[in-house]
Protein backbone atom coordinates (compact mmCIF):
# COMPACT_ATOMS: atom_id res chain seq x y z
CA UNK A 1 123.17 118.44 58.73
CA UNK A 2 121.80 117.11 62.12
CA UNK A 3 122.92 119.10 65.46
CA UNK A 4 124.18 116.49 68.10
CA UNK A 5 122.06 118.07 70.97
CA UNK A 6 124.26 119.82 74.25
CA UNK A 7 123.25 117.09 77.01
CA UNK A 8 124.85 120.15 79.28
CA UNK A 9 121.85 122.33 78.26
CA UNK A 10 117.97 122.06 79.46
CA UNK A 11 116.12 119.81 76.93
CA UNK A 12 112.43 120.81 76.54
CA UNK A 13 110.39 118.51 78.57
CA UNK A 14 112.44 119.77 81.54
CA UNK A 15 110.20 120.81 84.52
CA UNK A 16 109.42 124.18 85.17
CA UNK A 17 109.44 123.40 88.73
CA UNK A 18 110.58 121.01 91.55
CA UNK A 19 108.55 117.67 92.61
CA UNK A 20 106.97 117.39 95.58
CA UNK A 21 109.53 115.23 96.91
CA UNK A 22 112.23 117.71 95.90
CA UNK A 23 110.33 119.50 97.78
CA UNK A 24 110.06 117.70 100.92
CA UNK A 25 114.29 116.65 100.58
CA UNK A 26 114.90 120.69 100.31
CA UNK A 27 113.36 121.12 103.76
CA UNK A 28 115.02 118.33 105.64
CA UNK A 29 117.50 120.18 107.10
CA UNK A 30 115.96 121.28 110.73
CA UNK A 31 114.30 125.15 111.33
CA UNK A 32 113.79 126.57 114.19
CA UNK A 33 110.41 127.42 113.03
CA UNK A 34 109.76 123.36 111.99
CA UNK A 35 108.93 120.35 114.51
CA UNK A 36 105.73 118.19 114.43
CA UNK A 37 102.63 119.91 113.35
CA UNK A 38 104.18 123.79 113.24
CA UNK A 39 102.64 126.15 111.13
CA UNK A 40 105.76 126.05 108.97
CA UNK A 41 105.27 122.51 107.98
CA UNK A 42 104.25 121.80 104.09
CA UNK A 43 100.79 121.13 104.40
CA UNK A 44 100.69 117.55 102.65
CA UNK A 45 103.31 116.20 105.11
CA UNK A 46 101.92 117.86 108.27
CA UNK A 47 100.18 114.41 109.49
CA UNK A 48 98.23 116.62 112.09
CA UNK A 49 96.97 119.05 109.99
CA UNK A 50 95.47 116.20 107.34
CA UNK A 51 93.89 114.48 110.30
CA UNK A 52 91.93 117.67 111.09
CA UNK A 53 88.18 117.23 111.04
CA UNK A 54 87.68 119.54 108.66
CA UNK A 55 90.25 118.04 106.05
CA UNK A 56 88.53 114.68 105.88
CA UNK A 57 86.96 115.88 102.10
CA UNK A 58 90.95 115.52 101.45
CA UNK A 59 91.28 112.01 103.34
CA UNK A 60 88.28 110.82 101.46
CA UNK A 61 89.86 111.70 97.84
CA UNK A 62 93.04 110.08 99.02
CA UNK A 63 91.97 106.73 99.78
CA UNK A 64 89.73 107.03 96.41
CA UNK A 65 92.91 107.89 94.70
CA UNK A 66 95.57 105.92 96.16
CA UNK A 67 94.17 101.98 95.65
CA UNK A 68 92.72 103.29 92.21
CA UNK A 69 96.00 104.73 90.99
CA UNK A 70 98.32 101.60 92.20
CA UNK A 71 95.62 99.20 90.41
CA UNK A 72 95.44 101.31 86.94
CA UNK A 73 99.68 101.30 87.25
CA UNK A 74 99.41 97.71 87.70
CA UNK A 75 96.89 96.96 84.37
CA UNK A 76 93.94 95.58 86.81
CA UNK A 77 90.93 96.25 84.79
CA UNK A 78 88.41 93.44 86.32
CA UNK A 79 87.71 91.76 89.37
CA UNK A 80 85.44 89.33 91.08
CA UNK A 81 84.47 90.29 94.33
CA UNK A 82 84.02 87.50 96.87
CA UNK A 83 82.13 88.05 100.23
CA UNK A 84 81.38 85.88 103.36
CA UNK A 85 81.42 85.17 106.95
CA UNK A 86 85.37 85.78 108.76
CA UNK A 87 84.26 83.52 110.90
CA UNK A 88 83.88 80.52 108.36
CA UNK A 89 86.99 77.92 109.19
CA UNK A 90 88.99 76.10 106.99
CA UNK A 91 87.94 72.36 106.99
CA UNK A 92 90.79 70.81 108.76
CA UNK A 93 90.65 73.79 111.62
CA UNK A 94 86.66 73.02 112.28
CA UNK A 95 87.86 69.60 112.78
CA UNK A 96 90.07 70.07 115.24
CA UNK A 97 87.87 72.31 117.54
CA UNK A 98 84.94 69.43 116.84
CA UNK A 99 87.60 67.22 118.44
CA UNK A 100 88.39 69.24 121.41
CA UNK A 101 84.89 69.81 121.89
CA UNK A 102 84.04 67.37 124.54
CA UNK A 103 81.15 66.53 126.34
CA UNK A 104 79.30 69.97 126.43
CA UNK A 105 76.10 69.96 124.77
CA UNK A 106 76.55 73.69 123.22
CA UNK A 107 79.85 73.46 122.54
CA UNK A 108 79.54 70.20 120.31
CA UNK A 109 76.22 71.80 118.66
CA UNK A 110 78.28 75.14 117.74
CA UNK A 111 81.05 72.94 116.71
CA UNK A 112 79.35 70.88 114.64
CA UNK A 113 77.79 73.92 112.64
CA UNK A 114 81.17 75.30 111.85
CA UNK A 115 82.31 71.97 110.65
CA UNK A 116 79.07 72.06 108.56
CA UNK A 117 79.80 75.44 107.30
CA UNK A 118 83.54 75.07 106.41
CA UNK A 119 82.70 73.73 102.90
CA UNK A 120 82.11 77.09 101.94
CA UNK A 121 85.46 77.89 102.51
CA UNK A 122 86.89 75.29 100.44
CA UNK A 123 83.86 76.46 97.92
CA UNK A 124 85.25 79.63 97.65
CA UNK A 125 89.03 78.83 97.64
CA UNK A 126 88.04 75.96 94.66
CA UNK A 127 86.09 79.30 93.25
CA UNK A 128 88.88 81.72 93.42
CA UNK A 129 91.30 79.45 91.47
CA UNK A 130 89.12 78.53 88.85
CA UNK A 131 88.30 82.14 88.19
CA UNK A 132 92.30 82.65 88.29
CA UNK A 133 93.54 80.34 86.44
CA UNK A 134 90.77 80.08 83.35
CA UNK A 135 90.61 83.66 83.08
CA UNK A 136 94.45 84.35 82.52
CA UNK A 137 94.17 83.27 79.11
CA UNK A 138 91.27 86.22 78.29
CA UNK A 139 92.73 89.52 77.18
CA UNK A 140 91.70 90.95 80.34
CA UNK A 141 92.60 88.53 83.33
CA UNK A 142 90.04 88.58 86.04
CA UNK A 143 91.49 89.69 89.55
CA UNK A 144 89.79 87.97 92.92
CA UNK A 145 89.16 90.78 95.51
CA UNK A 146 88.02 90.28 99.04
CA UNK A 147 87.77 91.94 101.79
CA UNK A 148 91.45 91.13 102.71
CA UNK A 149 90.73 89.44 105.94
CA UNK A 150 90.01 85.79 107.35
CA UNK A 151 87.41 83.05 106.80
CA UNK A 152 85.93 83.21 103.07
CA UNK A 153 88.44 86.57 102.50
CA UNK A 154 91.44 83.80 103.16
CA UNK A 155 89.87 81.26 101.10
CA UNK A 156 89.21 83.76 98.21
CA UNK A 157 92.65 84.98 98.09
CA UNK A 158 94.29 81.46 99.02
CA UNK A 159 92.48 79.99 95.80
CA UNK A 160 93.91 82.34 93.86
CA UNK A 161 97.41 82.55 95.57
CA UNK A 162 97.57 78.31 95.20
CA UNK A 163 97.59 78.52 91.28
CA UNK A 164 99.92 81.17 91.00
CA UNK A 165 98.12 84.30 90.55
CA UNK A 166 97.54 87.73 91.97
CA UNK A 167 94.56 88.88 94.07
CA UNK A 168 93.55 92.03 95.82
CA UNK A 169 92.41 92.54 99.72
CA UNK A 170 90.29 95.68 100.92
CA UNK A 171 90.64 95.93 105.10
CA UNK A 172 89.56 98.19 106.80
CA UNK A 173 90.17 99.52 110.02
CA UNK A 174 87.82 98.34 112.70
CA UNK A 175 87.74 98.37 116.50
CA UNK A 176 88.83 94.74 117.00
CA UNK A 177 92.32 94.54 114.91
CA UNK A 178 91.85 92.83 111.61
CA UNK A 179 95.06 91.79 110.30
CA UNK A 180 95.47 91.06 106.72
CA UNK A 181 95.23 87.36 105.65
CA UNK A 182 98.88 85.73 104.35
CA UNK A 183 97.57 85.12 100.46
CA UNK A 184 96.80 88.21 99.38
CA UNK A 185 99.10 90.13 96.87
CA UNK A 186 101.41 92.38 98.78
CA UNK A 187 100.97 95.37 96.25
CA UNK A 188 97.40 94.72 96.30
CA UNK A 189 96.80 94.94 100.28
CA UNK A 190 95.24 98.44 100.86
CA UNK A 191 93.97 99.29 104.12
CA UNK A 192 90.93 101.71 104.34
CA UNK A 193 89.83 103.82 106.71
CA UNK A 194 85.63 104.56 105.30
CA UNK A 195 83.64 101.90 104.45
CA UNK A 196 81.66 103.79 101.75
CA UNK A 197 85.08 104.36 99.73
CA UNK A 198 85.81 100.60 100.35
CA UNK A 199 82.51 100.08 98.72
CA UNK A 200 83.63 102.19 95.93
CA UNK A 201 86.39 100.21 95.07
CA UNK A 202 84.46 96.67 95.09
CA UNK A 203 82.19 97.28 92.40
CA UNK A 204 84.22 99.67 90.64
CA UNK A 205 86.31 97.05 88.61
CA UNK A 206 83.96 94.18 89.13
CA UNK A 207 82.58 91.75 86.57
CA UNK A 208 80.34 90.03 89.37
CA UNK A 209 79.71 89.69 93.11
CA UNK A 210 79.96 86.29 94.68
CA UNK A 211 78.50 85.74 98.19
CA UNK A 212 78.99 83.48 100.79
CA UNK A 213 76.91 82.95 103.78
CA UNK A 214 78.19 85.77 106.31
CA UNK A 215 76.55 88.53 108.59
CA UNK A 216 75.91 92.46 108.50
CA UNK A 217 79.48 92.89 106.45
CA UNK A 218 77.79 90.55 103.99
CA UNK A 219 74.76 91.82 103.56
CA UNK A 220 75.80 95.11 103.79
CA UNK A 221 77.53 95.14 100.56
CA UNK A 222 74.61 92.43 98.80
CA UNK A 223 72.42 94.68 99.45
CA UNK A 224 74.33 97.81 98.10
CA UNK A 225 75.01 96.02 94.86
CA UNK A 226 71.57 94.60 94.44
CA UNK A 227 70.33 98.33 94.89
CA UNK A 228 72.86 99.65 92.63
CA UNK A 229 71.77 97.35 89.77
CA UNK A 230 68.33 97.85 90.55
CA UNK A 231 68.00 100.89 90.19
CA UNK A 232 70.10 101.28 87.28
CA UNK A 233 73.15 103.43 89.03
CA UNK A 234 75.47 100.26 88.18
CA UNK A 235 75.43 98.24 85.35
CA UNK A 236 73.67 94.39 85.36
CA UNK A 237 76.12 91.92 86.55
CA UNK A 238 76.01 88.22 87.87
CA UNK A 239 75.18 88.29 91.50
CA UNK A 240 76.06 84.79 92.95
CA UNK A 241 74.59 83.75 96.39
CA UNK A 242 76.00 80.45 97.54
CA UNK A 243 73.69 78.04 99.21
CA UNK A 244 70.19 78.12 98.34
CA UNK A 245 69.05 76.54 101.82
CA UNK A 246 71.17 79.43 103.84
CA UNK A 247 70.11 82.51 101.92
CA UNK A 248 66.49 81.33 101.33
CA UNK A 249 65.66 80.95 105.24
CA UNK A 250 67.77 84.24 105.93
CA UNK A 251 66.04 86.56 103.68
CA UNK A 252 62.12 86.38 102.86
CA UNK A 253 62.22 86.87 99.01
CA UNK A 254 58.53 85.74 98.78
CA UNK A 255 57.55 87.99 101.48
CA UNK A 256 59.27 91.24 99.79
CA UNK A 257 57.57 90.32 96.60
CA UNK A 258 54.04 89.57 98.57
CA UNK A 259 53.81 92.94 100.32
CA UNK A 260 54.60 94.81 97.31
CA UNK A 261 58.31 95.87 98.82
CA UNK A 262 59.97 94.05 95.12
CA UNK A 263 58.79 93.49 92.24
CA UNK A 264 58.70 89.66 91.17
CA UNK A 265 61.62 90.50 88.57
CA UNK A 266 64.40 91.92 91.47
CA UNK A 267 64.17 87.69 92.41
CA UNK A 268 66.23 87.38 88.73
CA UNK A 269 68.80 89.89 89.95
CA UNK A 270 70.55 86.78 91.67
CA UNK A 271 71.35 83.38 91.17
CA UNK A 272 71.88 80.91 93.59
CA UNK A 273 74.84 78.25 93.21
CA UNK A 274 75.91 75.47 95.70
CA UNK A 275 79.73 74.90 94.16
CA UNK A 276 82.38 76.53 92.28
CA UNK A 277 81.75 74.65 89.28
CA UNK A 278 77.80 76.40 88.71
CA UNK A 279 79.26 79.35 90.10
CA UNK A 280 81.99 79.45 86.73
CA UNK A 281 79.28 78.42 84.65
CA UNK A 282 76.68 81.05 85.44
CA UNK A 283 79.93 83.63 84.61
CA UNK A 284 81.00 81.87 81.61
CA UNK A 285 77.08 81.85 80.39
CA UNK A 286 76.78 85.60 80.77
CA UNK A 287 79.98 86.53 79.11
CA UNK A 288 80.65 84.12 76.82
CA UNK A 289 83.59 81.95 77.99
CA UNK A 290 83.87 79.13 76.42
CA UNK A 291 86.57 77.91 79.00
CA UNK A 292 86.23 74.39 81.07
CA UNK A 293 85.46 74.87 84.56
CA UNK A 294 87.52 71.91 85.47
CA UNK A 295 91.06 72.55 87.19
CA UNK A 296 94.56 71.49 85.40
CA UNK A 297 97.02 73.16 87.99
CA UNK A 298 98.14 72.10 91.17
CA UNK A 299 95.10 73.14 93.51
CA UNK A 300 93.31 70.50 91.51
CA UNK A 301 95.82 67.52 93.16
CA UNK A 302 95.22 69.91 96.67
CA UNK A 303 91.41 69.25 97.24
C-alpha cells in the first residue's frame, strides 16, 4: 500500500541552497558595513564593481546571455534580419518636408531625394509583413529583427506589428540618443552596449539578411555577413540587397572582381531585389515555401 507523502517534510528536488534572489532579500536589511559600492556588497549586485574595466569579460557574457536566454524562453528559433538607412522617412513624412521646402535650391534637391527614397520604407514595411504573416503557418515562424531604431528599423518592425505579429529590435547605445521605435515587441527590445555582441545576435538566429540602402551601420554588418559566408565561418544564406541602381553605383563589384580582390563567384553571394514581392520569392525559392507572396490581412487594405 501507497504512502501519502508528509507535504510537512523536504521532498527530494528541494534545493540544497538559497537562490540568488534569496540571497539578495536576506541582505536587505541595512549594515553598517553596506552602502553603494562597499566591499561588503554581493558582487553581482555591486553596479560599480561590474562596471570596472577589468570586469567587462563579465559584461560581455551578459549581454550574450541575457537577449539569447529571453529569446530561447520565448521559442524564437529564426529570424530575418532587416537593415537600412534611420534616416529613410516614411512616405507621407517626406511629403510634408517636400512641401515646406520652399524656394531654396538645396533644400528642394535634398527633399526631393528623401521623397525618392521613402519607397524603401514602405518596401520594407510591405516586406516585414509578408515574411510575418506567410511564415506563421511553418512549424518554425520566422521573427523580423532590426536594429530597433527609426527609418527602415520602424518600417521592419511596423510591417510586422500591422499584421499582428511579434518582432525583435537590437539598439544600441550610441552618443546621439537612439530611442527605440513604437512597433517593436516589448519583450523583444534589448538594448546593447558592444556592437560586436549585437552582431552576434543578428546572424545567430537568422535565415537571411535583407538590406536596404543605408550608410556605415549598413554596410558594416553586409559586409560582416558576406565575410562570414565567404569564408565558410557561417552557413550560406540569402543575402538580399534592395535596389540594384543604389547598391551597384555604391560598391564597385566589377572592380573587386577585376583587380583580383573577389573572385567572380562572391558576386552570387547576393541577390538584388527592387520589392517585397522578389524579395519573398528569392526566400521561398531557397527554402522551399510554397506560400503566395500576396497579402490577405489588413496591411494589404493599408498600402
Amino acid at each position: 500500500m501507497l504512502r501519502v507523502m508528509d507535504k510537512t517534510k523536504p521532498a527530494l528536488t528541494d534545493r540544497n541552497f538559497p537562490t540568488a534572489e534569496e540571497e539578495v532579500q536576506a541582505q536587505a536589511a541595512p549594515s553598517r558595513y553596506g552602502g553603494k559600492g562597499s566591499a561588503y556588497s554581493l558582487a553581482f549586485t555591486d553596479s560599480e564593481f561590474l562596471l570596472r574595466e577589468e570586469l567587462r569579460p563579465v559584461r560581455m557574457q551578459l549581454e550574450l546571455l541575457k537577449p539569447e536566454m529571453i529569446q530561447q524562453e520565448l521559442g524564437i528559433e529564426s529570424t530575418i534580419v532587416i537593415f537600412g538607412s534611420a534616416r529613410i522617412l516614411p512616405p507621407e513624412v517626406a511629403a510634408q518636408r517636400l512641401s515646406e521646402a520652399g524656394t531654396d535650391a538645396r533644400a528642394v534637391r535634398a527633399a526631393q531625394m528623401q521623397v525618392q527614397m521613402s519607397r524603401y520604407y514602405d518596401e520594407a514595411r510591405r516586406f516585414a509583413a509578408i515574411v510575418t504573416e506567410r511564415s506563421c503557418t511553418l512549424d518554425t515562424p520566422i521573427y523580423v529583427v532590426t536594429g530597433g531604431g527609426p527609418g527602415i528599423m520602424e518600417a521592419g518592425n511596423r510591417g510586422a506589428h500591422e499584421v499582428g505579429g511579434k518582432s525583435i529590435g537590437l539598439n544600441i547605445v550610441l552618443p546621439h540618443e537612439q530611442e527605440p521605435n513604437p512597433y517593436i515587441t516589448p519583450e523583444l527590445c534589448f538594448q546593447f552596449h558592444y556592437f560586436a555582441l549585437r552582431k552576434m545576435h543578428f546572424v545567430m538566429r537568422s535565415i537571411a539578411l535583407v538590406c536596404f540602402p543605408g550608410g556605415f551601420g549598413t554596410l558594416d554588418e553586409l559586409f560582416e555577413t558576406l565575410t562570414l559566408v565567404q569564408t565558410g565561418k557561417s552557413r550560406a544564406r540569402p543575402i538580399l540587397l534592395f535596389g540594384r541602381e543604389f547598391w551597384s553605383r555604391l560598391i564597385n563589384f566589377d572592380l573587386l572582381i577585376e583587380t583580383g580582390m573577389i573572385h567572380a563567384a562572391d558576386v552570387g553571394l547576393f541577390k538584388f531585389v527592387e520589392t517585397a514581392e522578389d524579395a519573398w520569392y528569392c526566400l521561398a525559392e531557397h527554402y522551399g515555401f510554397d506560400l503566395p507572396a500576396t497579402l490577405t490581412g489588413p496591411f494589404a487594405e493599408d498600402i
